[in-house]
PDB file of N, CA and C in Angstrom:
ATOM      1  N   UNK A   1       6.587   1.778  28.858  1.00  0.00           N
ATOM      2  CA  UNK A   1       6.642   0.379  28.524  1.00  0.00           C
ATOM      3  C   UNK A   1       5.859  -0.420  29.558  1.00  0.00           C
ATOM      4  N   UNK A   2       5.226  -1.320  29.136  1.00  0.00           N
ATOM      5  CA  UNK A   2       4.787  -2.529  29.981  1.00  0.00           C
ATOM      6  C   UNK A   2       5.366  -3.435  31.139  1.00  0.00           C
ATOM      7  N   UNK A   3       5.247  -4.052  31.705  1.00  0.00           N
ATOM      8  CA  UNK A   3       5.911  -4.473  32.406  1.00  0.00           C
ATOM      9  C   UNK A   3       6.198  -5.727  32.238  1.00  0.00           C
ATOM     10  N   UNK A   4       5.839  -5.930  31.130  1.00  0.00           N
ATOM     11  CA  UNK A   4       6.416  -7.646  30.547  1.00  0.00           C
ATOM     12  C   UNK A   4       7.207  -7.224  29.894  1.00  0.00           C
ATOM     13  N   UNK A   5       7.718  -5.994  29.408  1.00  0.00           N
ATOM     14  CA  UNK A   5       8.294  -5.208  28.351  1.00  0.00           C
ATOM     15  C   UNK A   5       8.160  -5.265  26.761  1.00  0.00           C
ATOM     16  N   UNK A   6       6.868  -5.376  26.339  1.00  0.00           N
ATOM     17  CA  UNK A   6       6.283  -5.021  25.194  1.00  0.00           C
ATOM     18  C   UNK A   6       5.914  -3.782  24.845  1.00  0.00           C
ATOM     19  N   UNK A   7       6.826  -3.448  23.394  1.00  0.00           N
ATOM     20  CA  UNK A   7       5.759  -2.548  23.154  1.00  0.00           C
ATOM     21  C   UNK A   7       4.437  -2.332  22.992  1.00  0.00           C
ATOM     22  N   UNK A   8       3.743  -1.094  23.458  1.00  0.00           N
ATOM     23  CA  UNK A   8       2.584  -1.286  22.460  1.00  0.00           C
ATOM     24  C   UNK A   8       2.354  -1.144  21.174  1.00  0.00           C
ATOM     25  N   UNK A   9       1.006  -1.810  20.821  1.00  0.00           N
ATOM     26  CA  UNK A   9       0.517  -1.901  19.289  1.00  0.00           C
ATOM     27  C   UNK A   9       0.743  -1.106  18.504  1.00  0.00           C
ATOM     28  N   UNK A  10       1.113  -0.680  17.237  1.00  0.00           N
ATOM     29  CA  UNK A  10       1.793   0.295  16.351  1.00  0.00           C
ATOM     30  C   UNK A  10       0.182   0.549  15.983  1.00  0.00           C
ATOM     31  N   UNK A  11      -0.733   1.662  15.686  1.00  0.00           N
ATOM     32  CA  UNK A  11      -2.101   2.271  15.630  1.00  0.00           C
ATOM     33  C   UNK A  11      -1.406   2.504  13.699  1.00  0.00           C
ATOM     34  N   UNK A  12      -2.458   2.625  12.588  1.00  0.00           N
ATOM     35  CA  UNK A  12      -2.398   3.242  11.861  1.00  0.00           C
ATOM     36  C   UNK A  12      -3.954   3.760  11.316  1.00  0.00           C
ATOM     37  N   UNK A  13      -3.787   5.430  11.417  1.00  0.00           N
ATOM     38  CA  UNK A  13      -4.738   5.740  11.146  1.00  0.00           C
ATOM     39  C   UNK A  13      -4.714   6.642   9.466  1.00  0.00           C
ATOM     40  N   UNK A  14      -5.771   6.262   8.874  1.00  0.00           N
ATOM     41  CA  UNK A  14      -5.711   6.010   7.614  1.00  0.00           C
ATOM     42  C   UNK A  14      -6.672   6.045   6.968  1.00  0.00           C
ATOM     43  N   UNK A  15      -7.438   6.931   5.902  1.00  0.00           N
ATOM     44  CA  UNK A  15      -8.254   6.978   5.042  1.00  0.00           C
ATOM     45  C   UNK A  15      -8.372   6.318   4.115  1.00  0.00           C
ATOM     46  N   UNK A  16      -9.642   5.628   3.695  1.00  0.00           N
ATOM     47  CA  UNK A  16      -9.206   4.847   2.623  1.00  0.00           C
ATOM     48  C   UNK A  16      -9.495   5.732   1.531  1.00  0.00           C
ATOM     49  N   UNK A  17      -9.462   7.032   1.028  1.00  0.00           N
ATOM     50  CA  UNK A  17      -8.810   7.654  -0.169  1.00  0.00           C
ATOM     51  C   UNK A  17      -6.605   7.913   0.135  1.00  0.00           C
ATOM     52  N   UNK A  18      -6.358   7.789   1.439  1.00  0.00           N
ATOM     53  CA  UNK A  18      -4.839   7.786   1.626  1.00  0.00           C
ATOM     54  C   UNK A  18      -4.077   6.594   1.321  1.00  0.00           C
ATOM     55  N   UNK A  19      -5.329   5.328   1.850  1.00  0.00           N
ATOM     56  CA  UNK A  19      -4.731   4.325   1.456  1.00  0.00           C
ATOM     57  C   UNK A  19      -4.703   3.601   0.221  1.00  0.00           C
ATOM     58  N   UNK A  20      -6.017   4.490  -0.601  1.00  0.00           N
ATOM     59  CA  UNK A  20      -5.972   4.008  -2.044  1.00  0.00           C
ATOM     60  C   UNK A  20      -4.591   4.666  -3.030  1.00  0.00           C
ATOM     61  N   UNK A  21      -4.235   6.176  -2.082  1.00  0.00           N
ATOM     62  CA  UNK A  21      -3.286   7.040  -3.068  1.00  0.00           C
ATOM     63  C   UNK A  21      -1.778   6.549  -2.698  1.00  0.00           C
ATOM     64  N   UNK A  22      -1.509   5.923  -1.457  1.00  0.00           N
ATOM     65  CA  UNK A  22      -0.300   5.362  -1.457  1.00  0.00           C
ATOM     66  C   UNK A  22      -0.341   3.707  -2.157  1.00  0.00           C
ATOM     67  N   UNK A  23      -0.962   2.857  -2.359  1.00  0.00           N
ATOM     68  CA  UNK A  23      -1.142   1.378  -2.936  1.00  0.00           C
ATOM     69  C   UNK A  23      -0.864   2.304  -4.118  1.00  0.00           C
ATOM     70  N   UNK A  24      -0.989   3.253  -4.713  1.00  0.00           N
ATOM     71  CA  UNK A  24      -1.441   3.427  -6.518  1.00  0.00           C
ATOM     72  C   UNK A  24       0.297   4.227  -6.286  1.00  0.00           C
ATOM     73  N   UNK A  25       0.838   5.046  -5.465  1.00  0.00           N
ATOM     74  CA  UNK A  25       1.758   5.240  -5.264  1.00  0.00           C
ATOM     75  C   UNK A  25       3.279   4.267  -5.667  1.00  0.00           C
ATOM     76  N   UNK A  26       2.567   3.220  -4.994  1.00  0.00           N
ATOM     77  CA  UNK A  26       3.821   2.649  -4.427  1.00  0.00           C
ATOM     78  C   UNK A  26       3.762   1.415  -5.797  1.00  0.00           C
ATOM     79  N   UNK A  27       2.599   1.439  -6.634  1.00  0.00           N
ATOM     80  CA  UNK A  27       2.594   0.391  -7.702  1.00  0.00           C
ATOM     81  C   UNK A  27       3.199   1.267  -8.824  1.00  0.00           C
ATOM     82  N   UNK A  28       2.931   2.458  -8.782  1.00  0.00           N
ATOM     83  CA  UNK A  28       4.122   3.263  -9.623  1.00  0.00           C
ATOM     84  C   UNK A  28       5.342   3.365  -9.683  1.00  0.00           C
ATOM     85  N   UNK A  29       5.734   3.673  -8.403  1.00  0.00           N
ATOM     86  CA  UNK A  29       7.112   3.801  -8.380  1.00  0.00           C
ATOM     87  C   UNK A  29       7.876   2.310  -8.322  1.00  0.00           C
ATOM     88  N   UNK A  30       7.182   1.057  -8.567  1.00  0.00           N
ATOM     89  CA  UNK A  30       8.096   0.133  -8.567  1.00  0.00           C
ATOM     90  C   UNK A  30       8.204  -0.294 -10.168  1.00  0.00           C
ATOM     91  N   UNK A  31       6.887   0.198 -11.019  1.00  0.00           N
ATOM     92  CA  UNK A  31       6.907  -0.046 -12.697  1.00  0.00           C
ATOM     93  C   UNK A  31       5.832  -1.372 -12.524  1.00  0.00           C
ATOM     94  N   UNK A  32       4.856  -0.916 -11.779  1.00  0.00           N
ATOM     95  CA  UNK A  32       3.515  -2.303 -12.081  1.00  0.00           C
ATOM     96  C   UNK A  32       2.303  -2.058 -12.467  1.00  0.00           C
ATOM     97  N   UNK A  33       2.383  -0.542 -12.003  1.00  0.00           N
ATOM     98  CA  UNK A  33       0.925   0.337 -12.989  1.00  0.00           C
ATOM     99  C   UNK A  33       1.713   1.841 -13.398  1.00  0.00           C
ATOM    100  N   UNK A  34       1.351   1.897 -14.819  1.00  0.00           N
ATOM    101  CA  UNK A  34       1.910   3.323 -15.544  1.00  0.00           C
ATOM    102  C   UNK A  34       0.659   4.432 -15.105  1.00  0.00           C
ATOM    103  N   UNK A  35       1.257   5.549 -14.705  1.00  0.00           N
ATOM    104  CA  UNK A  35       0.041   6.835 -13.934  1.00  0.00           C
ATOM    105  C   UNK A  35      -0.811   6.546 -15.108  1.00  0.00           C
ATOM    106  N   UNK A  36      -1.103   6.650 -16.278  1.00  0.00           N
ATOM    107  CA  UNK A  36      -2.613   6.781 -17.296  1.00  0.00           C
ATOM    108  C   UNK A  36      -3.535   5.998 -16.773  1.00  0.00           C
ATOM    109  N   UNK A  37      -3.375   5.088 -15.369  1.00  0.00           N
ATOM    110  CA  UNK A  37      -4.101   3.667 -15.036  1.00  0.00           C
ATOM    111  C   UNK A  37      -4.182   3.762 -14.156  1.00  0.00           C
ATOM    112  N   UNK A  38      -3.999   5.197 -13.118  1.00  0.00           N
ATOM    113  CA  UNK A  38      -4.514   4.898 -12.196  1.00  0.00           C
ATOM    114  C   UNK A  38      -5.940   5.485 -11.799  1.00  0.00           C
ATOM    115  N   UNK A  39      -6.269   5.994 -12.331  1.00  0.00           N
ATOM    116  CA  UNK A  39      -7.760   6.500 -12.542  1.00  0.00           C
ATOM    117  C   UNK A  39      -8.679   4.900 -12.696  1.00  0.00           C
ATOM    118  N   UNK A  40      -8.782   4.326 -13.658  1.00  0.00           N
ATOM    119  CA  UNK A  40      -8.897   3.081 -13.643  1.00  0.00           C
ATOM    120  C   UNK A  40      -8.550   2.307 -12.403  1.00  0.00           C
ATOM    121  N   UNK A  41      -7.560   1.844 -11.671  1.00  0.00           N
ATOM    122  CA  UNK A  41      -7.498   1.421 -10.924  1.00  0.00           C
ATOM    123  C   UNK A  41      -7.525   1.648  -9.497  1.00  0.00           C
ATOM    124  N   UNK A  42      -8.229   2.892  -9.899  1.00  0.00           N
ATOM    125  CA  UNK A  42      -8.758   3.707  -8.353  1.00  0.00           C
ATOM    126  C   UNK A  42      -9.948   3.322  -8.476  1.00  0.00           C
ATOM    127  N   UNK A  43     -10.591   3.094  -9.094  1.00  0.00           N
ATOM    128  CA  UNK A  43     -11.865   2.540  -9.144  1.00  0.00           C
ATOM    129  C   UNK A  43     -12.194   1.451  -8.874  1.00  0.00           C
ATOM    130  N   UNK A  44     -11.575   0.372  -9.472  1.00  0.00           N
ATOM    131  CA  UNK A  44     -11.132  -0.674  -8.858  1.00  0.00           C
ATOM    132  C   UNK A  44     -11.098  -0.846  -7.288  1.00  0.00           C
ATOM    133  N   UNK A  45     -10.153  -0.298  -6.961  1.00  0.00           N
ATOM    134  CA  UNK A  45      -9.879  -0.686  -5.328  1.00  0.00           C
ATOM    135  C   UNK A  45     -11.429   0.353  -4.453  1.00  0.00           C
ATOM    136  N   UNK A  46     -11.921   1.313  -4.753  1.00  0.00           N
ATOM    137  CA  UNK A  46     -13.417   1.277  -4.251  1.00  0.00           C
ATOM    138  C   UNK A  46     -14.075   0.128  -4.197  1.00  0.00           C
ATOM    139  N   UNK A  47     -13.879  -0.643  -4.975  1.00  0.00           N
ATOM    140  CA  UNK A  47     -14.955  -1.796  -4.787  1.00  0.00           C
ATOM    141  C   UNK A  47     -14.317  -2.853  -3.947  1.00  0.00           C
ATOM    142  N   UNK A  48     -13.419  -2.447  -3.077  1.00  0.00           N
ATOM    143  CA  UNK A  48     -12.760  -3.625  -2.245  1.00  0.00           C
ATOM    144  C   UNK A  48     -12.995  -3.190  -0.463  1.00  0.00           C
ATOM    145  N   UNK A  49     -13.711  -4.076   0.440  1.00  0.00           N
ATOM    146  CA  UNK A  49     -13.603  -4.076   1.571  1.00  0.00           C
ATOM    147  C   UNK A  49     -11.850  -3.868   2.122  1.00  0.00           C
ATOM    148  N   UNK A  50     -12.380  -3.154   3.754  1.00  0.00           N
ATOM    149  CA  UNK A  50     -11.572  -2.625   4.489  1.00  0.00           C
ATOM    150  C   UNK A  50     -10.357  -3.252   4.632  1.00  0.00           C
ATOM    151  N   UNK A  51     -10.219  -4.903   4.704  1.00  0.00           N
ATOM    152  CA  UNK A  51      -9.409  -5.978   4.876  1.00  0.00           C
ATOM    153  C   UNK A  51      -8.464  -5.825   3.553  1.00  0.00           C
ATOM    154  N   UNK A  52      -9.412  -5.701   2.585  1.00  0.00           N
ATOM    155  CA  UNK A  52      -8.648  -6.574   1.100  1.00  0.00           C
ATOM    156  C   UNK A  52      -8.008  -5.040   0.769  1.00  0.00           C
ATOM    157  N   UNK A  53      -8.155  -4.195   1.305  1.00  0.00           N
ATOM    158  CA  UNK A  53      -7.775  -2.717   0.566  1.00  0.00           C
ATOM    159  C   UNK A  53      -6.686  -2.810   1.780  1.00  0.00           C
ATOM    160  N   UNK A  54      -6.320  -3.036   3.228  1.00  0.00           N
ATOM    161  CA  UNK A  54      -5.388  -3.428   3.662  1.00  0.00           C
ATOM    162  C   UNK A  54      -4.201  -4.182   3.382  1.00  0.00           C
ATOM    163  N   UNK A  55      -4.511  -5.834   3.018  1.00  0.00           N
ATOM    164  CA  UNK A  55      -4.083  -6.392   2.330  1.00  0.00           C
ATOM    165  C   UNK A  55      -2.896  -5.713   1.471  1.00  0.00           C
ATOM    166  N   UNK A  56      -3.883  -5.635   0.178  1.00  0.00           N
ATOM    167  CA  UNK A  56      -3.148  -4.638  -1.003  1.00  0.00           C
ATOM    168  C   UNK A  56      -1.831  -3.789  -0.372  1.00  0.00           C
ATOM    169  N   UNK A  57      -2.759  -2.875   0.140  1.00  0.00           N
ATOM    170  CA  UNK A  57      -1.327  -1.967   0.696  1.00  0.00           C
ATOM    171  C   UNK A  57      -0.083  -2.480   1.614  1.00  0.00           C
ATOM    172  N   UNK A  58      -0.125  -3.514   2.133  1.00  0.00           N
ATOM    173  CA  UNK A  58       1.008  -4.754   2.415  1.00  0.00           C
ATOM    174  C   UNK A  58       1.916  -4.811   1.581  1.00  0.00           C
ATOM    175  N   UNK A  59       0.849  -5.657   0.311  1.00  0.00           N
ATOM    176  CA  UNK A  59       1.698  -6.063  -0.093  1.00  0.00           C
ATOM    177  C   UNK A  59       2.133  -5.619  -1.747  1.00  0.00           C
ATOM    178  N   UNK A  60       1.833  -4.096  -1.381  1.00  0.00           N
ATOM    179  CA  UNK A  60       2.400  -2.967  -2.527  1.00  0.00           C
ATOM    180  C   UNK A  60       3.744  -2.399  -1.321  1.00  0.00           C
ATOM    181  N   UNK A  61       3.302  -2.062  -0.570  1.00  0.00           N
ATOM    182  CA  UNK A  61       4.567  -2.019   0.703  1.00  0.00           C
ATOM    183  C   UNK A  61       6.102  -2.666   0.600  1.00  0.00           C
ATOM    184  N   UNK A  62       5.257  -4.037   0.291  1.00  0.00           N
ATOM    185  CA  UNK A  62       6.413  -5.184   0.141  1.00  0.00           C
ATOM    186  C   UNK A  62       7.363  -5.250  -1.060  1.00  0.00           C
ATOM    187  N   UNK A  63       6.703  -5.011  -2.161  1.00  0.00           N
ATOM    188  CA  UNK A  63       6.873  -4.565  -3.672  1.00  0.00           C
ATOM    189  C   UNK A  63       7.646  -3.925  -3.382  1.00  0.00           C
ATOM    190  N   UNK A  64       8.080  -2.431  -3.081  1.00  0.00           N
ATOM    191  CA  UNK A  64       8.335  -1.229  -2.885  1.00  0.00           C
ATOM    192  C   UNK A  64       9.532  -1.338  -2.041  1.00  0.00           C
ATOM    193  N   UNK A  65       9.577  -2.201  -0.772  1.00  0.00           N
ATOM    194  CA  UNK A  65      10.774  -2.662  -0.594  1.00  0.00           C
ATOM    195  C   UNK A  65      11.548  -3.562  -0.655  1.00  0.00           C
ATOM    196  N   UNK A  66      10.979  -4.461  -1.781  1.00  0.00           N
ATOM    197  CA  UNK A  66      11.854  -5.284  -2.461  1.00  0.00           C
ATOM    198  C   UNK A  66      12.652  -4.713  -3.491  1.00  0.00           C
ATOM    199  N   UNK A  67      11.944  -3.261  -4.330  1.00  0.00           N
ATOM    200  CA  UNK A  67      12.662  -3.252  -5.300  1.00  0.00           C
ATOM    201  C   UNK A  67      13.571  -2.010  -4.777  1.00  0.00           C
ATOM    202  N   UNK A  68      13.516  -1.613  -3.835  1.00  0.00           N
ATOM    203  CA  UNK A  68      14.849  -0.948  -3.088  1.00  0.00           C
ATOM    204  C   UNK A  68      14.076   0.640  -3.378  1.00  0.00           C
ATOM    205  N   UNK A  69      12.693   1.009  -3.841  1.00  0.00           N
ATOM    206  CA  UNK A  69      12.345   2.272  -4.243  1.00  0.00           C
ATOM    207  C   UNK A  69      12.467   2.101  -5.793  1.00  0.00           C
ATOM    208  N   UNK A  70      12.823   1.509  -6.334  1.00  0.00           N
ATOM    209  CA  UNK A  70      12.949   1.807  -7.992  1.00  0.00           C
ATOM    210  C   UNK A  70      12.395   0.139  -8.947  1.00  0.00           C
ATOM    211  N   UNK A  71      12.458   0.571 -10.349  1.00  0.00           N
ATOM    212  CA  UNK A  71      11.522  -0.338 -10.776  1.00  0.00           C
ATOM    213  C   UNK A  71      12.282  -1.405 -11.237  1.00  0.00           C
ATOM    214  N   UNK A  72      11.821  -2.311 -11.030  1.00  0.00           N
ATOM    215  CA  UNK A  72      12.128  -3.582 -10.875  1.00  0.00           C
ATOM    216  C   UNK A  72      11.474  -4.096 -12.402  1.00  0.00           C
ATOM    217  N   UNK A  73      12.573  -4.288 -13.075  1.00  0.00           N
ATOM    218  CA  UNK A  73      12.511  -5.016 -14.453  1.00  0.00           C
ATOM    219  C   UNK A  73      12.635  -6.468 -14.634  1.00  0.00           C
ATOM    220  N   UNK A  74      12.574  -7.218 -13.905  1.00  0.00           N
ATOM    221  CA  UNK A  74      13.350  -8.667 -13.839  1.00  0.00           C
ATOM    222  C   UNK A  74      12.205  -9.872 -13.057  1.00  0.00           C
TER     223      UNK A  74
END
């Protein structure tokens, strides 16, 4: 530990084919893309810079633990 007592920075290292397969992951398992779509929407997120393909995976993250792991009908 530091001596101001901070942790350090949490590092995530990450492919963006890992980070395209968990965003397509985690939009499944909440019921916001059905698997026949994600082929399609893997394609999609290729065409998105490093930031916005970050982004995404936030806030599919967030999705995912809002709906407690399961799909959220409501």
């Amino acid at each position: 530990m530091n001596l101001n007592e901070h942790k350090p920075p949490m590092q995530l290292n990450m492919t963006r084919e890992q980070v395209t397969e968990t965003i397509i992951n985690n939009l499944i398992q909440v019921g916001v893309l059905l698997r026949g779509e994600a082929d399609r929407y893997r394609k999609i997120l290729a065409t998105y810079d490093e930031i916005t393909l970050l982004k995404v995976l936030i806030h599919t993250h967030e999705l995912r633990e809002a709906g407690g792991g399961e799909i959220i009908t409501s």
